[in-house]
Each structure stands twice: as structure tokens, then as C-alpha cells.
N, C-alpha and C. Protein backbone atom coordinates (compact mmCIF):
# COMPACT_ATOMS: atom_id res chain seq x y z
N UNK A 1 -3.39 -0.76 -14.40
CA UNK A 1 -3.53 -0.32 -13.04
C UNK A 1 -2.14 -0.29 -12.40
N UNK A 2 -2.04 0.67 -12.16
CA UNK A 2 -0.75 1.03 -11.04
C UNK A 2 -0.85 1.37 -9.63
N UNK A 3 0.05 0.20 -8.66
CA UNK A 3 -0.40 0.90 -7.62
C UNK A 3 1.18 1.15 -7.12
N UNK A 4 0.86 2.13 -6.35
CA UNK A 4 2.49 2.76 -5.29
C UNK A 4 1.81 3.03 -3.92
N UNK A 5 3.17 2.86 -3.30
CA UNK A 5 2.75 3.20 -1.75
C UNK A 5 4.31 3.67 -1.34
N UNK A 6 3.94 4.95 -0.45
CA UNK A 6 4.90 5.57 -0.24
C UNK A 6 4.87 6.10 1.28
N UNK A 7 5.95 5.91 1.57
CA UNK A 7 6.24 5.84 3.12
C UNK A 7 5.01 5.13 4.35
N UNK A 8 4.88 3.73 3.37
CA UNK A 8 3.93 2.84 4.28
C UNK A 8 5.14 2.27 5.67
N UNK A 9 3.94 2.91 6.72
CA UNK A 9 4.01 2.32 8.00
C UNK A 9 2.68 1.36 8.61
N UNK A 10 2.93 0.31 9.83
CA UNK A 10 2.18 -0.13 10.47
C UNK A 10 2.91 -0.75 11.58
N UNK A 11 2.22 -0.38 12.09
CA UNK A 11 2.64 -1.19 13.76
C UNK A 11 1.72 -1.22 14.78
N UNK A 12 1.76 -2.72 15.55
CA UNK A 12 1.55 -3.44 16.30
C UNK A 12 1.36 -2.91 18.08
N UNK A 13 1.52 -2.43 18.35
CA UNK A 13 1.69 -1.93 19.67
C UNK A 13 3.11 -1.97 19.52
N UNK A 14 4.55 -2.19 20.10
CA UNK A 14 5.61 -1.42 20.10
C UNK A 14 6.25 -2.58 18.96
N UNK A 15 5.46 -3.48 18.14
CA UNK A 15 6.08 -3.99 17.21
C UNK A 15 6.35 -3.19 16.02
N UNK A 16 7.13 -3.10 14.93
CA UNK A 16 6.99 -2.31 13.71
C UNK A 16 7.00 -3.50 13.00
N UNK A 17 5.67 -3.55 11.62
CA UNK A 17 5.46 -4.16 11.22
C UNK A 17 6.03 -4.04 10.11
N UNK A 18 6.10 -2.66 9.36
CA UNK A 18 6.24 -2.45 8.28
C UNK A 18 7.20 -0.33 8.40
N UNK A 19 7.75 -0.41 8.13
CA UNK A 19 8.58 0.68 8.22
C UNK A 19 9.06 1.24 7.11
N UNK A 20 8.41 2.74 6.79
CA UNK A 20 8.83 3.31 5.41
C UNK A 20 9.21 2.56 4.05
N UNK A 21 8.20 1.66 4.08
CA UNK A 21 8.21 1.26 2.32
C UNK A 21 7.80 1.76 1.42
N UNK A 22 8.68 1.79 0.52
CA UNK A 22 8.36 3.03 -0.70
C UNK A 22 8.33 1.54 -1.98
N UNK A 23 7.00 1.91 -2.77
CA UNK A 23 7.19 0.89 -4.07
C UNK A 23 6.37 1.45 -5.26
N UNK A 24 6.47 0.82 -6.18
CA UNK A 24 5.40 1.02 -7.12
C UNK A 24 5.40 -0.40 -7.83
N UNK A 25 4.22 -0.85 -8.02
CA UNK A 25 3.60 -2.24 -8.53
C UNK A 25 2.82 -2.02 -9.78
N UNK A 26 3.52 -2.01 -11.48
CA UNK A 26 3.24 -1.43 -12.54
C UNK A 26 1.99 -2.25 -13.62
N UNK A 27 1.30 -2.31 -13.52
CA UNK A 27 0.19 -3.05 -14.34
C UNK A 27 0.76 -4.04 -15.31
N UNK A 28 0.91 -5.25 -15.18
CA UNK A 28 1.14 -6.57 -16.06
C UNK A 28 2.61 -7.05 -15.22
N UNK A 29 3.04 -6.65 -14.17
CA UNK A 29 4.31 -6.62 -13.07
C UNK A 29 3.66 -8.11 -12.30
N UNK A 30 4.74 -8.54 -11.95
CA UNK A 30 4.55 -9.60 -11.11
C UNK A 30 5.40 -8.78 -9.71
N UNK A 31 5.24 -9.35 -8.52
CA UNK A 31 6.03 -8.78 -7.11
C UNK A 31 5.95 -9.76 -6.25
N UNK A 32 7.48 -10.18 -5.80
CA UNK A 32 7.50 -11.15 -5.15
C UNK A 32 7.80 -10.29 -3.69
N UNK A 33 7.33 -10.63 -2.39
CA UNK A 33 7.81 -10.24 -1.00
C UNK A 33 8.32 -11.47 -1.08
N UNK A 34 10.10 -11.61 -0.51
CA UNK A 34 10.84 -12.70 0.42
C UNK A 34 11.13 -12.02 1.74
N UNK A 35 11.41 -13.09 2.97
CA UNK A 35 11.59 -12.24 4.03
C UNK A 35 11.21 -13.66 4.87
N UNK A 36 11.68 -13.25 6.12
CA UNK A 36 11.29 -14.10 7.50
C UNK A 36 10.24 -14.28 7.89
N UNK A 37 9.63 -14.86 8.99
CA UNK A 37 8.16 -14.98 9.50
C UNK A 37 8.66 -13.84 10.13
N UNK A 38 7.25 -12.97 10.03
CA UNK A 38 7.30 -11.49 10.96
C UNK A 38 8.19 -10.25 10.66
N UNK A 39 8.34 -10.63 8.96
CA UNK A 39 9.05 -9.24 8.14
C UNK A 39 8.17 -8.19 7.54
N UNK A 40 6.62 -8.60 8.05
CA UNK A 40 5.73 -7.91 7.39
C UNK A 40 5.08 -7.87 6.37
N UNK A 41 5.49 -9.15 5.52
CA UNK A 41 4.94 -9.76 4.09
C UNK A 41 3.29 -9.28 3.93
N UNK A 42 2.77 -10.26 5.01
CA UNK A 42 1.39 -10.37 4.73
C UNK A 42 0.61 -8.84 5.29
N UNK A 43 1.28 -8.55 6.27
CA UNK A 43 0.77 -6.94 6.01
C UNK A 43 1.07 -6.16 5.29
N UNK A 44 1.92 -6.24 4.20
CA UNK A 44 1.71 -5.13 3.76
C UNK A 44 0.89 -5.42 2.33
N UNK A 45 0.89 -7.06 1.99
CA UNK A 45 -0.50 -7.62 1.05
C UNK A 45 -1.80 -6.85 1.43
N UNK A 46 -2.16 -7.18 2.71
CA UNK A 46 -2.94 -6.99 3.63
C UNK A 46 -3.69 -5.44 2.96
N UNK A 47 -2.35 -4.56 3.86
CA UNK A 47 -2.45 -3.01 3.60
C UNK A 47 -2.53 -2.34 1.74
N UNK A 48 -1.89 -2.88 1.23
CA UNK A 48 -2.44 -2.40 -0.23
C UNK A 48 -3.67 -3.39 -1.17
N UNK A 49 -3.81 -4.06 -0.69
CA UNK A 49 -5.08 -4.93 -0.72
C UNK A 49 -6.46 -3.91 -0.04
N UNK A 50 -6.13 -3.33 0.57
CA UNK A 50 -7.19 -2.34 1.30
C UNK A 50 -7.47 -3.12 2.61
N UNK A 51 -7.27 -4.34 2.95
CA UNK A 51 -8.04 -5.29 3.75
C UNK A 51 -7.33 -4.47 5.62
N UNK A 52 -6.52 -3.75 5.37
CA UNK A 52 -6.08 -3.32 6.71
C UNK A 52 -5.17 -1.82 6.31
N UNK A 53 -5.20 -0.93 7.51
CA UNK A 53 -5.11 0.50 7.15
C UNK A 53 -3.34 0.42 7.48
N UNK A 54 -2.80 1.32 6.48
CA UNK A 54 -1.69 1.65 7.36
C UNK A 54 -1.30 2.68 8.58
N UNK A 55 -0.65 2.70 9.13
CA UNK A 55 -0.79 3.65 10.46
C UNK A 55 0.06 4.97 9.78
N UNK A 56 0.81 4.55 8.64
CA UNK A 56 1.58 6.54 8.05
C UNK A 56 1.63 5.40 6.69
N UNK A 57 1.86 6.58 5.64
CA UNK A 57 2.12 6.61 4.43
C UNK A 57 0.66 6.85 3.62
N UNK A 58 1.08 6.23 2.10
CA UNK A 58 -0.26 6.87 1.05
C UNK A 58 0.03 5.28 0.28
N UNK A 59 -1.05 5.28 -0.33
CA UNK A 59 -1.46 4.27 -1.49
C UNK A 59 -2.04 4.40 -2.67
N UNK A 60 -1.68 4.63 -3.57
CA UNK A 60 -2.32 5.01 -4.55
C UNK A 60 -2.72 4.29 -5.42
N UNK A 61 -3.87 3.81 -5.67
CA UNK A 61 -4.06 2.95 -6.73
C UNK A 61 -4.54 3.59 -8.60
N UNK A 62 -3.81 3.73 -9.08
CA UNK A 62 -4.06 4.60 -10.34
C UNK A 62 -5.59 3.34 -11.47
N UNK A 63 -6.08 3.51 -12.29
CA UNK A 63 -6.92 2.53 -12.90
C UNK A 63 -7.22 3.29 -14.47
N UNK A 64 -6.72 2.99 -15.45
CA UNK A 64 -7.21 3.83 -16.20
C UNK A 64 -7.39 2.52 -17.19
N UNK A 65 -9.34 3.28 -17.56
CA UNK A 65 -9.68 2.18 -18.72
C UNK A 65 -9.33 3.09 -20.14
N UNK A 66 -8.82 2.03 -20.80
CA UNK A 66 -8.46 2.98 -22.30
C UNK A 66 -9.41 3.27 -23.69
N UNK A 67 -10.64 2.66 -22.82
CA UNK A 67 -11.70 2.95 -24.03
C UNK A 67 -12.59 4.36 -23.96
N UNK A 68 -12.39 5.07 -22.98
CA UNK A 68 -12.97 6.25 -22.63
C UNK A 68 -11.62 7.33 -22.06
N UNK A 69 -12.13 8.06 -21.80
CA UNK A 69 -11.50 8.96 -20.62
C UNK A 69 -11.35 9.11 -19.40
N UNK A 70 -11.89 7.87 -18.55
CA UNK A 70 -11.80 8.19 -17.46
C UNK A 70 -11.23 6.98 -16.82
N UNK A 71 -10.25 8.19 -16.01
CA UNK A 71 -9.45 7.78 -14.79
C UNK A 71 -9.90 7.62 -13.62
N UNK A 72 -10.02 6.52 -12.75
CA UNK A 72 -10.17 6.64 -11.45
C UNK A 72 -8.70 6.17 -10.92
N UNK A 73 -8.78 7.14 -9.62
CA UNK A 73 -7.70 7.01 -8.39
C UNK A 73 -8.04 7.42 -7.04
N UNK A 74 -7.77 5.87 -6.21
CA UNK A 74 -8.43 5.63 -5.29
C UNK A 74 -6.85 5.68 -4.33
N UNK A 75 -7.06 6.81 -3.69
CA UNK A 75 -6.10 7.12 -2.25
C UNK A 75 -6.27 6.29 -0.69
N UNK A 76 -5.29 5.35 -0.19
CA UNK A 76 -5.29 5.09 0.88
C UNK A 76 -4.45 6.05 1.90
N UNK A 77 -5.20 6.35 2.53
CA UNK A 77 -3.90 6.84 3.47
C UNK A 77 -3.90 6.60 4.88
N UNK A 78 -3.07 6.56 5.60
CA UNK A 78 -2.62 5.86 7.14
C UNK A 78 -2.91 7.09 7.92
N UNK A 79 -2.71 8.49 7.42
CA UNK A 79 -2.37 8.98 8.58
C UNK A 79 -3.89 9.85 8.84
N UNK A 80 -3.93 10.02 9.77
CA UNK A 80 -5.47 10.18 10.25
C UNK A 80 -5.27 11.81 11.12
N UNK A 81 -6.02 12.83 10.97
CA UNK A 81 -5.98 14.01 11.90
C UNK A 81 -7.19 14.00 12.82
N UNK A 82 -6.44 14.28 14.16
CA UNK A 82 -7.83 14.07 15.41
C UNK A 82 -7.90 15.52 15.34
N UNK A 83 -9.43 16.32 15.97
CA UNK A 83 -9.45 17.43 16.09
C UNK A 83 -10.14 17.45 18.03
């Protein structure tokens, strides 16, 4: 399972929580976040965890079982169109 997230945003009312993070997290990968209280750690666990949306960017979670053919890929995405 691979997941990436690309140009993840979130923010707070005029806080920025998380600002254009670009990653990819490669199946058998360990990933450490270091950082301050209020660098956005736990949101962005949070946000590719699914447990909270991002406000811009994509998430992709890739899953491929190798005993068959099939792939699932499950898209998060932040940015939302009002009509």
C-alpha cells in the first residue's frame, strides 16, 4: 500500500495548519513527523488517516493485493466545487 498526498492544505480559521505538503509513504516505510506543538503533525496523521478532510490537495491511497488482479485506489480530496 502506497499512500501520497500532494499539495495537502488545512486550515483553521486564519490559522494554517498544514501548507502544501507534498509526500509519498511507500508500503513497509516507516515516517517520522518532528516539529513543534502546532506544526501540524497530528493533522496531517489526522488528514491521511481519513479521520479529517483536507481543505486543498489529493490523497491517494494505492492497495494492491498480489494474489489476484485487483487494484483498489481510494482518492481523498480537499477541494470541494459549490454550484
Amino acid at each position: 500500500m502506497n499512500i501520497t498526498a500532494s499539495h495537502l492544505g488545512k486550515k483553521f480559521g486564519s490559522k494554517t495548519a498544514v501548507h502544501d505538503l507534498n509526500l509519498t509513504i511507500e508500503q513497509g516505510k516507516v515516517l517520522g513527523l518532528l516539529g513543534p506543538n502546532g506544526a501540524g503533525k497530528s493533522t496531517t496523521i489526522k488528514m491521511l488517516s481519513g479521520q479529517m478532510h483536507p481543505d486543498s490537495g489529493v490523497i491517494t491511497i494505492m492497495v494492491k493485493i498480489m494474489t489476484g488482479f485487483l487494484t483498489i485506489c481510494v482518492v481523498v480530496s480537499g477541494s470541494c466545487r459549490r454550484r
